[in-house]
Each structure stands twice: as C-alpha cells, then as structure tokens.
C-alpha atoms as a PDB file:
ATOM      1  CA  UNK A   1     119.041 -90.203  84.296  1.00  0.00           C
ATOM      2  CA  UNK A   2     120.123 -86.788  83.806  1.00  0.00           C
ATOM      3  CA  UNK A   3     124.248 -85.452  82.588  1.00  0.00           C
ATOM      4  CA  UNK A   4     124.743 -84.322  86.456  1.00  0.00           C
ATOM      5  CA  UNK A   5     122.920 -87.512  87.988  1.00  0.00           C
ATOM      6  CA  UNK A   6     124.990 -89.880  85.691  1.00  0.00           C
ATOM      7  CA  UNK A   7     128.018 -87.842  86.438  1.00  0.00           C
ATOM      8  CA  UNK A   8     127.886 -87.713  90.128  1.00  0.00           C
ATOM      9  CA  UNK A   9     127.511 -91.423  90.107  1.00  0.00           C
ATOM     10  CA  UNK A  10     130.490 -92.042  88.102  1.00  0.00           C
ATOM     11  CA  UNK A  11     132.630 -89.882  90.819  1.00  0.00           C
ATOM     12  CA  UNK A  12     130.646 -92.151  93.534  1.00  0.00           C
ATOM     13  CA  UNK A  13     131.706 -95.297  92.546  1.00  0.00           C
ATOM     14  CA  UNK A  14     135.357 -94.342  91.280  1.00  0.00           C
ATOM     15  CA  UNK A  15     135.558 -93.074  94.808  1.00  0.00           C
ATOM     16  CA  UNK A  16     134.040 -96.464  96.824  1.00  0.00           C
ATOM     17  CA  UNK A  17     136.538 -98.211  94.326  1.00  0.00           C
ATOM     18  CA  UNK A  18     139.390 -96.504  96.419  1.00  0.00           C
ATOM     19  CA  UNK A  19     137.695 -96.641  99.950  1.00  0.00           C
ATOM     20  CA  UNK A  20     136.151-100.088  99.737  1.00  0.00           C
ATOM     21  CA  UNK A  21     136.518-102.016  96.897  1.00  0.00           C
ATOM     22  CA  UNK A  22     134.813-104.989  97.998  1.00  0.00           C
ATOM     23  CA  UNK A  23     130.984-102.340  97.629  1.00  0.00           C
ATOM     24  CA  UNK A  24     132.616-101.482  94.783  1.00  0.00           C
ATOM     25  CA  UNK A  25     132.146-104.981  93.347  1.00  0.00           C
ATOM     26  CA  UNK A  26     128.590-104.920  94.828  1.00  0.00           C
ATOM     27  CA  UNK A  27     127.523-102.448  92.942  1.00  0.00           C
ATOM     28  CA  UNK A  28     128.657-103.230  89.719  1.00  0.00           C
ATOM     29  CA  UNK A  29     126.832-106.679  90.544  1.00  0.00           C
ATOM     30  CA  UNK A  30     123.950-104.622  91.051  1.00  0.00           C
ATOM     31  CA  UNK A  31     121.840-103.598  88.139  1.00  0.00           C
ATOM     32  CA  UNK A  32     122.807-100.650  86.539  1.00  0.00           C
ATOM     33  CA  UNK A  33     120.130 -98.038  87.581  1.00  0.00           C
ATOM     34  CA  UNK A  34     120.788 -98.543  91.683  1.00  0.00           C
ATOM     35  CA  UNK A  35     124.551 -98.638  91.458  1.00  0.00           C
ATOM     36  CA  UNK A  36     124.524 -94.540  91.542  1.00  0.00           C
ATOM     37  CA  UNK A  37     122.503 -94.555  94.599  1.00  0.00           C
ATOM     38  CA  UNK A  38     124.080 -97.558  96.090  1.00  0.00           C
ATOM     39  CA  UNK A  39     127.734 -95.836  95.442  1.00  0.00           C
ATOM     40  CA  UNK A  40     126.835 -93.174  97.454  1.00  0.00           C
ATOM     41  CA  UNK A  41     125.226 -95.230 100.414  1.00  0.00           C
ATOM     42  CA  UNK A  42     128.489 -97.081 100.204  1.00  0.00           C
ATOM     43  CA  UNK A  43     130.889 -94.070  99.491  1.00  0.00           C
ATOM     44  CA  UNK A  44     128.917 -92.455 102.799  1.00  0.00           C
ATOM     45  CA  UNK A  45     129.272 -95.829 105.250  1.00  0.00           C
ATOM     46  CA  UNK A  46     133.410 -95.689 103.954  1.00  0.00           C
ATOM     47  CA  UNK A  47     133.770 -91.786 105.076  1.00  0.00           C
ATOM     48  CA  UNK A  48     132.256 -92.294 108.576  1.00  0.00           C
ATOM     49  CA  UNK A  49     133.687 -95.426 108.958  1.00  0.00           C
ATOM     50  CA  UNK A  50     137.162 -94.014 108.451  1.00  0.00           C
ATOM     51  CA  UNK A  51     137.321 -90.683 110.409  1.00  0.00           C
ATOM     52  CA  UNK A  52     139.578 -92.052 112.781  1.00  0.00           C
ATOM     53  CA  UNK A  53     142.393 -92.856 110.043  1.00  0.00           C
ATOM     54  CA  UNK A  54     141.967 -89.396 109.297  1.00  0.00           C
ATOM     55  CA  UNK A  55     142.419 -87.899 112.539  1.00  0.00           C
ATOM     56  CA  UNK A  56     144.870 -87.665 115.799  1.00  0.00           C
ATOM     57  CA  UNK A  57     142.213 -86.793 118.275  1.00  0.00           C
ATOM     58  CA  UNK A  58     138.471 -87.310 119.330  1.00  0.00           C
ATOM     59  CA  UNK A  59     137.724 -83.697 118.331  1.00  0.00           C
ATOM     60  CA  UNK A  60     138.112 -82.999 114.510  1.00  0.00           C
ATOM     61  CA  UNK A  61     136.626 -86.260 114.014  1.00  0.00           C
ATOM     62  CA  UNK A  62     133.183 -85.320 116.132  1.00  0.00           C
ATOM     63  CA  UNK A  63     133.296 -82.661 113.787  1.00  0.00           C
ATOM     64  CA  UNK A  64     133.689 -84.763 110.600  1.00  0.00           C
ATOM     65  CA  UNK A  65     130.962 -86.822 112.107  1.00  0.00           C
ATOM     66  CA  UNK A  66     128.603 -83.357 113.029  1.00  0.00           C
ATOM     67  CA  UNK A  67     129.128 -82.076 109.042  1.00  0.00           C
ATOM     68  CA  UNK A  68     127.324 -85.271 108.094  1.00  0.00           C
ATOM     69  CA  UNK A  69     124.697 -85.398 110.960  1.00  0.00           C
ATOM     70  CA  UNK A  70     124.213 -81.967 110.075  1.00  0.00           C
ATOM     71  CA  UNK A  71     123.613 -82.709 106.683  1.00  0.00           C
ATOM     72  CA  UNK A  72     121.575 -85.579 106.930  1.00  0.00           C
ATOM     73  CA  UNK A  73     119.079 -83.357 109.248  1.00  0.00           C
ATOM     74  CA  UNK A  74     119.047 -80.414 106.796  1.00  0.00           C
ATOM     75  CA  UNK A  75     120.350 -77.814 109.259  1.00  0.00           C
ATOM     76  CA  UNK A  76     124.026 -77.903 107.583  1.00  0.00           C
ATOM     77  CA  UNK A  77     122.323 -77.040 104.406  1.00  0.00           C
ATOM     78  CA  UNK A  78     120.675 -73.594 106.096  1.00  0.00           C
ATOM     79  CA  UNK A  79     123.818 -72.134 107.137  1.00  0.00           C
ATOM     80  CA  UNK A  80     126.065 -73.089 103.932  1.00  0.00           C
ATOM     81  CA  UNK A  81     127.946 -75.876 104.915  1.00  0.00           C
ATOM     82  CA  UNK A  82     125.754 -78.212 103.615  1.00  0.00           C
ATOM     83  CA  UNK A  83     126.099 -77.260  99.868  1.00  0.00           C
ATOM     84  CA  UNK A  84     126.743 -80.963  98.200  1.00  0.00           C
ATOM     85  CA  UNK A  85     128.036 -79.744  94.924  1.00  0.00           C
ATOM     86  CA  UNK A  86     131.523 -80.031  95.768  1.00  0.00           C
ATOM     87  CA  UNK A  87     131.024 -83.114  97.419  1.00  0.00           C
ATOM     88  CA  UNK A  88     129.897 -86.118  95.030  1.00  0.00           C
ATOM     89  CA  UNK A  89     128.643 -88.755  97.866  1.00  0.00           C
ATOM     90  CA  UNK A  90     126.485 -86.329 100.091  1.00  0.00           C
ATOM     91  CA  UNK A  91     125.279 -85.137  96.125  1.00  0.00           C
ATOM     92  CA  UNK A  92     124.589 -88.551  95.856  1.00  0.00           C
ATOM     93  CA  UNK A  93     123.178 -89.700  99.229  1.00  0.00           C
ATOM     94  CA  UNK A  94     120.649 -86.489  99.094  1.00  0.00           C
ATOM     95  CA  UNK A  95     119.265 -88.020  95.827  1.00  0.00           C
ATOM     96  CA  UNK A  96     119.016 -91.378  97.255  1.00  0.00           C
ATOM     97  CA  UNK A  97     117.118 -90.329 100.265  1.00  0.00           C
ATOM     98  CA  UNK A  98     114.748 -88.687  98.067  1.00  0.00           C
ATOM     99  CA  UNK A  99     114.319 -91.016  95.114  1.00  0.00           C
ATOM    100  CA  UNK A 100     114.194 -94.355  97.438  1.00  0.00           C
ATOM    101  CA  UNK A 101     112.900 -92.655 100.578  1.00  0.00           C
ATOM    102  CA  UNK A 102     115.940 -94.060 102.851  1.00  0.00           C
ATOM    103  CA  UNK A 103     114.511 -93.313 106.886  1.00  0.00           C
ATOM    104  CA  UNK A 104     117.408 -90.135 107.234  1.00  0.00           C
ATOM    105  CA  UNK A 105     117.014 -90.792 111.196  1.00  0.00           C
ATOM    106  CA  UNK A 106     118.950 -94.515 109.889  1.00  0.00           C
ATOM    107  CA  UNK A 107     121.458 -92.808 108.458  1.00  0.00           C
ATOM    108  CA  UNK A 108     121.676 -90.467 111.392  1.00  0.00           C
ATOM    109  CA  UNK A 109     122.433 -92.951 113.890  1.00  0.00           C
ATOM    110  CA  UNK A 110     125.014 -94.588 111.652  1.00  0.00           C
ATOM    111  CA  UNK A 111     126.895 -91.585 112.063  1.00  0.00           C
ATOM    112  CA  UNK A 112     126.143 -91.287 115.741  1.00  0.00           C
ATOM    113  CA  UNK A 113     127.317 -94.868 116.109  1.00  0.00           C
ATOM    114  CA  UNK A 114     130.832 -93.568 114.601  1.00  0.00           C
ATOM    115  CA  UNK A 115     131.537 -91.611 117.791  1.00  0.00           C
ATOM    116  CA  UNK A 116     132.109 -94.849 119.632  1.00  0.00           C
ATOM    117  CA  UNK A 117     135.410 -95.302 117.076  1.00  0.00           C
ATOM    118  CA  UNK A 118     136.766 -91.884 117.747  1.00  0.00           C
ATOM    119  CA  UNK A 119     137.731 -93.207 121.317  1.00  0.00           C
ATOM    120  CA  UNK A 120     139.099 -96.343 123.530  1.00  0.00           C
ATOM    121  CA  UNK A 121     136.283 -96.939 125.186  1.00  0.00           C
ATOM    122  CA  UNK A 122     135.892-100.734 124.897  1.00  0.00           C
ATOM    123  CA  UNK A 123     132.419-102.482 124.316  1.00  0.00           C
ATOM    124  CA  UNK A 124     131.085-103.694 127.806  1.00  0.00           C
ATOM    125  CA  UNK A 125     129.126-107.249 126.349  1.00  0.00           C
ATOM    126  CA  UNK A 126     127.593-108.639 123.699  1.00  0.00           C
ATOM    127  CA  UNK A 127     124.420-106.584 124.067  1.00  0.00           C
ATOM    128  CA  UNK A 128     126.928-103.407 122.991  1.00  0.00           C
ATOM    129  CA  UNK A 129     128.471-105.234 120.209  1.00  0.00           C
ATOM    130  CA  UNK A 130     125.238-106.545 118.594  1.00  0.00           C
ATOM    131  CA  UNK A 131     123.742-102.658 119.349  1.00  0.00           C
ATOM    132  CA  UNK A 132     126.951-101.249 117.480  1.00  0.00           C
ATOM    133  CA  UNK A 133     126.386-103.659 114.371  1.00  0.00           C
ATOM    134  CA  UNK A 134     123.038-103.009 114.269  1.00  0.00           C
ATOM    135  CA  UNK A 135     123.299 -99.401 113.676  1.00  0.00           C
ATOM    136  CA  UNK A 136     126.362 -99.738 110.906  1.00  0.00           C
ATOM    137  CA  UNK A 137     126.648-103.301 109.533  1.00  0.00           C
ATOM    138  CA  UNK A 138     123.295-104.145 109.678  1.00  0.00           C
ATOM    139  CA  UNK A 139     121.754-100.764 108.268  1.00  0.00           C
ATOM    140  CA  UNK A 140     123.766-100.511 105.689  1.00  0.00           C
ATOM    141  CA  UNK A 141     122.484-103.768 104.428  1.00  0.00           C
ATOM    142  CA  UNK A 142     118.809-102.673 104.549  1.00  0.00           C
ATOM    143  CA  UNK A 143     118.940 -99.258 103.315  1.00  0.00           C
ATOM    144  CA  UNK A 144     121.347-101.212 100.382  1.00  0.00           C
ATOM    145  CA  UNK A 145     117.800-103.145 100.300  1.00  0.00           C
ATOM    146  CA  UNK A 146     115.518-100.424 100.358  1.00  0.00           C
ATOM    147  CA  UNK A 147     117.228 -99.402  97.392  1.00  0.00           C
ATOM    148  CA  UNK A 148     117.615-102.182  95.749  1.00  0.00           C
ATOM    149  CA  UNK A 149     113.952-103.271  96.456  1.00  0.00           C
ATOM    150  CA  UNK A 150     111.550-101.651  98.474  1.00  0.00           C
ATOM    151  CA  UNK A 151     108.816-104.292  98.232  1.00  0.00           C
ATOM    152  CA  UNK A 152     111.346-106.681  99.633  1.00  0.00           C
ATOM    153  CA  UNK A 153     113.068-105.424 101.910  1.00  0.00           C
ATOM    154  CA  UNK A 154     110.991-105.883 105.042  1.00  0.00           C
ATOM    155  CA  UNK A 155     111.290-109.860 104.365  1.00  0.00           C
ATOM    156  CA  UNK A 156     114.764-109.242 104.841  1.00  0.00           C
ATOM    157  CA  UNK A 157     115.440-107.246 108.135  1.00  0.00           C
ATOM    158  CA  UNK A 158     116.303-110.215 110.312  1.00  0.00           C
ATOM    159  CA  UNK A 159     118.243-111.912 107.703  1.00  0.00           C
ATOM    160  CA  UNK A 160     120.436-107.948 107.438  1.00  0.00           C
ATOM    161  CA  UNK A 161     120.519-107.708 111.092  1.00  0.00           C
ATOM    162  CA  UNK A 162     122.764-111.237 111.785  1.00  0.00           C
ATOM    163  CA  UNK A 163     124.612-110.936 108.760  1.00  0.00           C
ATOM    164  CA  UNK A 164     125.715-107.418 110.120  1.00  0.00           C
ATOM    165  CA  UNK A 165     126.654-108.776 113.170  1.00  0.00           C
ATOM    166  CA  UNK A 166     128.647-111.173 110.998  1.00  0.00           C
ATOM    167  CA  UNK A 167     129.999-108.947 109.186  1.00  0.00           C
ATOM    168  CA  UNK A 168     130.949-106.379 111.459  1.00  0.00           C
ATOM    169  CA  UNK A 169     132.877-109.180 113.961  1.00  0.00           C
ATOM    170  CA  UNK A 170     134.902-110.541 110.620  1.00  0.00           C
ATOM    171  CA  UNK A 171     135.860-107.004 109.945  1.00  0.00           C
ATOM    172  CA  UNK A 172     137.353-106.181 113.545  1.00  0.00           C
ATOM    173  CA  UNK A 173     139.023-109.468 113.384  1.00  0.00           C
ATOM    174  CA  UNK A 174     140.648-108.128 110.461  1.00  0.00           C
ATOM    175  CA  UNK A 175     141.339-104.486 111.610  1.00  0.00           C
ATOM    176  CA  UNK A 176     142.805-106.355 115.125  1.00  0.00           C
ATOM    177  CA  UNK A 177     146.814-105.296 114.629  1.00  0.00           C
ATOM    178  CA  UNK A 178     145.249-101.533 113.436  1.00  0.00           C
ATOM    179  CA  UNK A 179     143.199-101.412 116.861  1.00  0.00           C
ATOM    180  CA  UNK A 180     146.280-103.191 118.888  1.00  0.00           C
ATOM    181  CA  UNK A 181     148.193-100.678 117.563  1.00  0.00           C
ATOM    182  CA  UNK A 182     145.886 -97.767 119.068  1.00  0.00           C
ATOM    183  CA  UNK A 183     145.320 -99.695 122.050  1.00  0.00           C
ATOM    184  CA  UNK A 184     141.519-100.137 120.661  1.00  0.00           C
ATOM    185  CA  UNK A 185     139.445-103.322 121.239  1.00  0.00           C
ATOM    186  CA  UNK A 186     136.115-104.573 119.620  1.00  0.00           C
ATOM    187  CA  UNK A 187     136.008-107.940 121.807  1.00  0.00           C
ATOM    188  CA  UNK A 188     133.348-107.173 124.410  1.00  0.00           C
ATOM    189  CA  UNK A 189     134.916-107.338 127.755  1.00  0.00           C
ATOM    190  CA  UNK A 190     132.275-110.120 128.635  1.00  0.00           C
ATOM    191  CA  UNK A 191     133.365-112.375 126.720  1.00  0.00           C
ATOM    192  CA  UNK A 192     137.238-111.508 127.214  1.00  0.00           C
ATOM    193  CA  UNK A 193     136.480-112.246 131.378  1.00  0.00           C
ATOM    194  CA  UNK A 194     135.017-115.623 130.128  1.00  0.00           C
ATOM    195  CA  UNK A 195     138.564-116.630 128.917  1.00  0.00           C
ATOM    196  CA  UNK A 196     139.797-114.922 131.900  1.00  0.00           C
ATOM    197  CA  UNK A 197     141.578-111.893 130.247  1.00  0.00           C
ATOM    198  CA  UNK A 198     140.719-108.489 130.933  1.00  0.00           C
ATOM    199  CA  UNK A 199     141.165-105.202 127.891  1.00  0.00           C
ATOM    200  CA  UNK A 200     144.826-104.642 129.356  1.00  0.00           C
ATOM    201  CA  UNK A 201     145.874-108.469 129.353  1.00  0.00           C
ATOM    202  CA  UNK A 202     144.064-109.183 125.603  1.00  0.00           C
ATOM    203  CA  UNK A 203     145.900-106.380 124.640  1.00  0.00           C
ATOM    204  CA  UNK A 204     149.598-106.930 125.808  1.00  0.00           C
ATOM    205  CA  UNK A 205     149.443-110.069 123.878  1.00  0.00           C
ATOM    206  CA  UNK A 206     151.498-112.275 125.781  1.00  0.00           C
ATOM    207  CA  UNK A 207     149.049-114.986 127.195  1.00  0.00           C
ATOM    208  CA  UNK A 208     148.879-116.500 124.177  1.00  0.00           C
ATOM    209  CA  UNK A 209     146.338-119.867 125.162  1.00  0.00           C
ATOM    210  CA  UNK A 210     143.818-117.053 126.559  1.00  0.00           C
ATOM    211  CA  UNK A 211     143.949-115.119 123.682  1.00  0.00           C
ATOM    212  CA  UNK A 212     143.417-117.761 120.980  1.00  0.00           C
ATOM    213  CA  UNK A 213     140.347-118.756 123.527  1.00  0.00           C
ATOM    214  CA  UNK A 214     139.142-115.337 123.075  1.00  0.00           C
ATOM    215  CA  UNK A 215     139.731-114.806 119.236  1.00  0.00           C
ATOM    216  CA  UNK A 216     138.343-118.461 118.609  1.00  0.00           C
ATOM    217  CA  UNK A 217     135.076-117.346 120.849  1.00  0.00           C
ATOM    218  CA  UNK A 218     134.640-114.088 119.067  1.00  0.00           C
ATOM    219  CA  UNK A 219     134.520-115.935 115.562  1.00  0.00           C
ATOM    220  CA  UNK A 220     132.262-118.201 116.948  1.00  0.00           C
ATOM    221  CA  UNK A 221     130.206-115.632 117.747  1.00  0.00           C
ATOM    222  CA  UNK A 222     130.325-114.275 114.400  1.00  0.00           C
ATOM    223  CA  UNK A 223     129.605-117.820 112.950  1.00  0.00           C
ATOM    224  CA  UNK A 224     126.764-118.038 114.814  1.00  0.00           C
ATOM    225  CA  UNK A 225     124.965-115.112 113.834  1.00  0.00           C
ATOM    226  CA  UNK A 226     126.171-115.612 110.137  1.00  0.00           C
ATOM    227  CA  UNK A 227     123.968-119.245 109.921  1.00  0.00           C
ATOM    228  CA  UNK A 228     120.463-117.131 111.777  1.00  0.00           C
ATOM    229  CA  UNK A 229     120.912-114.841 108.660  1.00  0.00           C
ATOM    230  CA  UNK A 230     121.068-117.647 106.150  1.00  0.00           C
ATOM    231  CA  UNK A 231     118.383-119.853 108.395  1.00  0.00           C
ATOM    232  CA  UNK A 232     116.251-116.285 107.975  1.00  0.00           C
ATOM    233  CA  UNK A 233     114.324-117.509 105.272  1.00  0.00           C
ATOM    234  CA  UNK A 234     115.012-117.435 101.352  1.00  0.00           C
ATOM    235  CA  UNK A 235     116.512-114.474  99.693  1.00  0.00           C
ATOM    236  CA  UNK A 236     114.578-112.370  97.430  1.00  0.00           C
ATOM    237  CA  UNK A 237     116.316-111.987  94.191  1.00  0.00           C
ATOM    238  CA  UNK A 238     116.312-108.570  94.430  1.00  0.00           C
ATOM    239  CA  UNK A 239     117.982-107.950  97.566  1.00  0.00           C
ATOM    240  CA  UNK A 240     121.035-110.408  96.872  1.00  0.00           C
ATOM    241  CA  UNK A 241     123.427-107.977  95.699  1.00  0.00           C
ATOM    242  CA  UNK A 242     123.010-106.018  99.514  1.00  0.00           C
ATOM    243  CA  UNK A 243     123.929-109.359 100.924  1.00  0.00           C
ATOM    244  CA  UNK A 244     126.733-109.991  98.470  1.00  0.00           C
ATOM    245  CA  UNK A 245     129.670-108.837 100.773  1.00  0.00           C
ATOM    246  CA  UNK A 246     128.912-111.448 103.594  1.00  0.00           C
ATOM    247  CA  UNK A 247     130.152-113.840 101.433  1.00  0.00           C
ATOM    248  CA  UNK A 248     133.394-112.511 102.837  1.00  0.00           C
ATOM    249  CA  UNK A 249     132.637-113.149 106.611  1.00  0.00           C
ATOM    250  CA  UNK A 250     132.813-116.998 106.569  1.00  0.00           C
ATOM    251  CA  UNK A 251     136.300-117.557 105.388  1.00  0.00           C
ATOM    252  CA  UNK A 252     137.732-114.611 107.835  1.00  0.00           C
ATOM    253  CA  UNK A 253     136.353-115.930 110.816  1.00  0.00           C
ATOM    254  CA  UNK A 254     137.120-119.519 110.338  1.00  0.00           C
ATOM    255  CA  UNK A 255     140.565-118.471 109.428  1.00  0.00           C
ATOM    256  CA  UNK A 256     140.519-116.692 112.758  1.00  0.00           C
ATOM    257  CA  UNK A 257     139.556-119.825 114.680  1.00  0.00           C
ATOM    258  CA  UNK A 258     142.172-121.301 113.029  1.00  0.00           C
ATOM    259  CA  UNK A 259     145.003-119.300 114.221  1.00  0.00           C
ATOM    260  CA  UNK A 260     143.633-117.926 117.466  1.00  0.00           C
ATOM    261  CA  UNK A 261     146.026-115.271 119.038  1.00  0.00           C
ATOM    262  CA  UNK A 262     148.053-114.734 115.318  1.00  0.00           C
ATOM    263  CA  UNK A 263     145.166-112.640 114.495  1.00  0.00           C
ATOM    264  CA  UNK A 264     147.223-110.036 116.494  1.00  0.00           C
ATOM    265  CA  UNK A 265     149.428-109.755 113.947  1.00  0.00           C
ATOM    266  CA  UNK A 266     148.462-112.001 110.977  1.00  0.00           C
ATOM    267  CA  UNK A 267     146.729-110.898 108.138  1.00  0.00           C
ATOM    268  CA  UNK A 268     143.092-112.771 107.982  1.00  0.00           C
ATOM    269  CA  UNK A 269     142.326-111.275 104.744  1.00  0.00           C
ATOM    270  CA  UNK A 270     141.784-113.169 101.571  1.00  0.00           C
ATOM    271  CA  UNK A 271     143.455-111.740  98.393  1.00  0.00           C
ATOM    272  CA  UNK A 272     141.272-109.001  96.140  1.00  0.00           C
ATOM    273  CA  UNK A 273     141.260-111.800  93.622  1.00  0.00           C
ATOM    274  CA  UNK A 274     139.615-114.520  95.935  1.00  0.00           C
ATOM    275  CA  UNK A 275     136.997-111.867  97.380  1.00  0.00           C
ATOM    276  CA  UNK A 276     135.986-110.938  93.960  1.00  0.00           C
ATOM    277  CA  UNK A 277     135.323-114.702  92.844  1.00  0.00           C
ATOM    278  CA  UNK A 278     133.466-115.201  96.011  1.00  0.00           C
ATOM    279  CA  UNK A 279     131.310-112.393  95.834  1.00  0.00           C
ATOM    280  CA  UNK A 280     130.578-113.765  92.475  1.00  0.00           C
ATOM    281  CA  UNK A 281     129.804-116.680  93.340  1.00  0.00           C
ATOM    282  CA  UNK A 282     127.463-115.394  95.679  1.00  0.00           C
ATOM    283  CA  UNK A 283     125.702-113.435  93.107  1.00  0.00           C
ATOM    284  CA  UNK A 284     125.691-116.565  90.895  1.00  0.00           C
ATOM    285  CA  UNK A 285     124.501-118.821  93.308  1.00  0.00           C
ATOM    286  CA  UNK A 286     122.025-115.953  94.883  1.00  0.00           C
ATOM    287  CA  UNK A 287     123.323-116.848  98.301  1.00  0.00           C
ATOM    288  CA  UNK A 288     125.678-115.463 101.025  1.00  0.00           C
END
C-alpha cells in the first residue's frame, strides 16, 4: 500500500469512528488490508445518511446529495468539483471502486435513495420500506462483501438483503424521538391503518394502546426479516465482518416490542460497551 493510500485510510476510519462507530468496529474486525476501502464505503453511507442533520431545508441537502451523484458518475470530476484530494472518503471510495470493482450505479442509487430523507413524505407500505432498505441497508452490506470477498459475495445477496431490512427497521426505531421531533415517520402507513392510526394520529402520540400495536408490529417486521437472513444459508467466512453490525438489530427490536409506544421517547439503544461485545461475539462466533 502506498504513503498516500495508507494515509487516506487512516483519515477514513478516524472519521467513521466519529460518524458511526459501530462500522468503525467492523472494520477493525476486518482484516487489515480491506479496512481502508471498507472505511470509506462506510465513511460514504454515514455522509449521505446524515445530510438532513446538516441541513434546514430540502435544497442544500439535494445538493449535498448531487456533489456525490456527481462524483460517483465522473461528471463532478470534469468541471472541478470533483477533485477528492481534499476530501479523504470520496479519495477513498474512488480507490475502492477501482481496486474491488464496486457496480458505481449501486452506489448511485444509495444516494438517490437519500432524497426520500430530505423530506416528510411518509413511506406508503411495506413494498416502499423493503425498496428503501434495499437500496441503503442492504447495499451497503454487499458492496461491504464485494470487498471483503468477491468470490463470495453472490452466495450472500439474499442473506444482505433481509438483514438490511433488519437493520434499517432497528435503526428508525431508534432514530423515532429524532423523526417525531421533525414530524418524520419510517412506519409505512399500511401497516399504521392496520392498528388503526393514521401518520397524524402515530405522530401526536397520545393513543398510546395503538401505538405500542404499531411499534410492536414494526419490530416484528424487522424480526422477521432478520431470521430469512440467518435461514439464508451458512455464512462464508469471509463475508462475516459485512454482517457484523446486525448483531445489533435483535436486541433493539425486541426491546421495542417490549415497550411499545415508549419508543417515542425512550432510548432503545444498547450502551457502546454492550454493542462492541456483541459485535464481537458475532465475529467470534461467525454469526449475526
């Protein structure tokens, strides 16, 4: 590995470690040589994935979102803008595209998926949900894979595709106050009419029985797709570090079913210290 290579992956993962620390663990559970390209892949799902934190309105955030679409297509890189020295993680993504040959139209519609957050638009069913997961959740698994793995990583895709969906249902779950808060909502409107709430009702917070019955059906959900991954088939080796951070789903969305409508305003998460032993025990054990 070349100075700049090595160097640019150091500023990768110090960066995940402040954006997402539990991919920060994943990678250094990783072997050595991937965690560089995996850092960036990681450092580039965190800076999509928070635009709206870092924004008041839909606008500079489609921008945000066009710089990387840009980039990722090679037309930023014509006009100037795309110039990744002073950026370590689109350095660092570049290089992974090229040394693992990571599908760019992936990482493309990862970004595109992003717009969705920039608004209030609520997810219609569970069609739209399991669509949305697909293209963030889930990809970032298998392009984690590809890296990791090439060989492998087509015996993986339906295992990565469930334990996205997983994953990316424990995660609202968790981000439920934030989204409250900015009168947002992940819980496809399908399955709120089941319980017979509507967007407006789930999010006033007041029928308390109907919201638990939503929150509890929503983790289901999650639970659900979480045993198709690990019913997928057996693991390669290889790949287990990619599905090291769904160790974190189970816990979160049992907890959830648990408490029902305190998810509102609870906190679901686990400490750091708990996360890390469980995605170590996952590595251990070479299951999620």
């Amino acid at each position: 590995m070349s100075d700049d290579r090595a160097t640019n992956g150091e500023l990768c993962l110090a960066t995940l470690r402040d954006t997402d620390r539990d991919r920060y663990l994943a990678c250094l559970l990783s072997p050595e040589d991937k965690r560089p390209a995996l850092a960036a892949l990681y450092g580039f799902n965190a800076e999509i994935a928070r635009v709206r934190d870092m924004v008041r309105d839909p606008l500079p955030g489609e921008i945000r979102l066009q710089w990387w679409r840009d980039f990722l297509e090679g037309g930023s890189q014509a006009d100037g803008l795309g110039d990744t020295g002073g950026n370590p993680i689109a350095a660092g993504l570049q290089d992974a595209i090229e040394t693992y040959r990571l599908p760019r139209q992936t990482l493309v519609a990862m970004t595109e998926a992003r717009i969705f957050d920039l608004y209030d638009d609520p997810l219609t069913d569970r069609n739209a949900l399991e669509g949305y997961a697909g293209e963030t959740a889930s990809a970032l698994i298998q392009l984690a894979s590809l890296i990791l793995s090439p060989e492998d990583a087509a015996r993986s895709t339906q295992a990565a595709g469930h334990a996205g969906v997983a994953q990316a249902i424990a995660g609202f779950i968790l981000l439920l106050p934030i989204h409250r808060r900015r009168n947002q909502l992940y819980l496809p409107l399908d399955l709120l009419a089941a319980t017979g709430l509507d967007r407006d009702s789930f999010l006033a917070g007041s029928d308390k029985p109907r919201i638990s019955a939503a929150i509890q059906a929503f983790a289901g959900l999650g639970l659900e797709h979480l045993d198709k991954a690990r019913r997928a088939g057996a693991l390669p080796p290889a790949l287990v570090p990619a599905f090291v951070p769904a160790a974190l789903v189970e816990p979160v969305l049992k907890r959830a079913s648990r408490r029902g409508a305190d998810a509102l305003d609870g906190d679901m998460q686990s400490p750091q210290w708990r996360r890390q032993l469980q995605m170590l025990k996952a590595a251990v054990l070479k299951r999620f």
